[in-house]
Protein backbone atom coordinates (compact mmCIF):
# COMPACT_ATOMS: atom_id res chain seq x y z
CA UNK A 1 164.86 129.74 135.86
CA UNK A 2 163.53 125.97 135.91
CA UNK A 3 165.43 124.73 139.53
CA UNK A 4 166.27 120.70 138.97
CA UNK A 5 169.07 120.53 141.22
CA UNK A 6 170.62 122.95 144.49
CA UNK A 7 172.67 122.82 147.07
CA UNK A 8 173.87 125.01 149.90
CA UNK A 9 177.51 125.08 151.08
CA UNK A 10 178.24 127.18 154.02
CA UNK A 11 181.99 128.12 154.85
CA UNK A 12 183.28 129.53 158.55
CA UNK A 13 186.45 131.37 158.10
CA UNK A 14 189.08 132.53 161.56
CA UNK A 15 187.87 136.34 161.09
CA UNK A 16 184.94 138.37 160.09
CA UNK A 17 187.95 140.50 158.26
CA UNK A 18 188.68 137.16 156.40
CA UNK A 19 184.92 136.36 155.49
CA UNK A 20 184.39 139.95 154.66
CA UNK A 21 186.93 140.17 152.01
CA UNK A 22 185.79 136.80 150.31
CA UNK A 23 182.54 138.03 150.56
CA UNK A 24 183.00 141.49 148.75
CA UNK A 25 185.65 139.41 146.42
CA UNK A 26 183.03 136.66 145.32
CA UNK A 27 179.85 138.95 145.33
CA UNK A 28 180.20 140.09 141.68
CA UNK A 29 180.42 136.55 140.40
CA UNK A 30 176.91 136.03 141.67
CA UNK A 31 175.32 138.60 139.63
CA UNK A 32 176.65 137.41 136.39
CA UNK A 33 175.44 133.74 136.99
CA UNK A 34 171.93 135.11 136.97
CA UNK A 35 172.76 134.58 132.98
CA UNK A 36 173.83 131.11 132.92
CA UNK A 37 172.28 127.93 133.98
CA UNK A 38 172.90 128.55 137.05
CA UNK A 39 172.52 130.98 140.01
CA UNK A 40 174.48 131.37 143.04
CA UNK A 41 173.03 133.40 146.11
CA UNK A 42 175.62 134.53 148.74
CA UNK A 43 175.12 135.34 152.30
CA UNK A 44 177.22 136.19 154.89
CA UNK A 45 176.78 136.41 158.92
CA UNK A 46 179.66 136.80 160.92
CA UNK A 47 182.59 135.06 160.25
CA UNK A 48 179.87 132.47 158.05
CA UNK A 49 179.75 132.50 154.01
CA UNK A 50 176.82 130.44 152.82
CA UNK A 51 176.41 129.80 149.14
CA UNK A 52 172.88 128.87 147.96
CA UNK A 53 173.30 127.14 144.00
CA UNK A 54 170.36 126.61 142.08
CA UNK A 55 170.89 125.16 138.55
CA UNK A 56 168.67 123.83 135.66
CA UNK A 57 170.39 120.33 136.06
CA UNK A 58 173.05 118.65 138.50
CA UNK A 59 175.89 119.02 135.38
CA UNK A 60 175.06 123.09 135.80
CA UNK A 61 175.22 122.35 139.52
CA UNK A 62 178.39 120.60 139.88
CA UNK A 63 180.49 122.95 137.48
CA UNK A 64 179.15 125.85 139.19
CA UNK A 65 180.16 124.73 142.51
CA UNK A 66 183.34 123.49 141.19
CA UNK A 67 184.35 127.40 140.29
CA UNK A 68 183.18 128.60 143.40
CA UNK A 69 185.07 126.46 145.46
CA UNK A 70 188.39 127.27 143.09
CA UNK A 71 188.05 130.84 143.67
CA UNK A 72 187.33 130.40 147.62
CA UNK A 73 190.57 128.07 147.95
CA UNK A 74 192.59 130.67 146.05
CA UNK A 75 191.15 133.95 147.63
CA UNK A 76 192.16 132.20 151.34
CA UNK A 77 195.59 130.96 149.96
CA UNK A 78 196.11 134.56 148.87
CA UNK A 79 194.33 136.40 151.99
CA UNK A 80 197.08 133.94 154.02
CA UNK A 81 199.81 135.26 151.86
CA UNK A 82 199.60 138.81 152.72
CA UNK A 83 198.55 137.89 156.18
CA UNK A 84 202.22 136.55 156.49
CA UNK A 85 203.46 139.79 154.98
CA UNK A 86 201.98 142.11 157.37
């Protein structure tokens, strides 16, 4: 893939439990973006997520940053949910 435009977001969540779980939850997105006009490489260390997007152009970029962050804000709204039903 031709890289025009990247960017790297890293996230720092209360709990290596909590970063774990988005982790695990998020991975498989990843490896179908290999297809698509853009990629998306995840790392985690510790209680850190850090997202590395590489896209063909910053319209790629943007949208696929836009859908990561959408699935992050509802994975911790749901990971608080059944924290408050344990």
């Amino acid at each position: 893939m031709i890289r025009e435009a990247s960017a790297t977001i890293r996230i720092t969540y209360p709990s290596e439990d909590e970063a774990d779980i988005v982790c695990r939850s998020i991975f498989p997105e990843t490896e179908t973006s290999i297809k698509y006009r853009s990629k998306v490489k995840l790392i985690r260390n510790g209680k850190s997520i850090t997202l590395i997007f590489e896209s063909r152009d910053t319209t790629a970029l943007r949208a696929a940053i836009n859908s990561y962050l959408s699935w992050l804000i509802l994975l911790r709204d749901i990971y608080r949910i059944l924290e408050r039903q344990k």
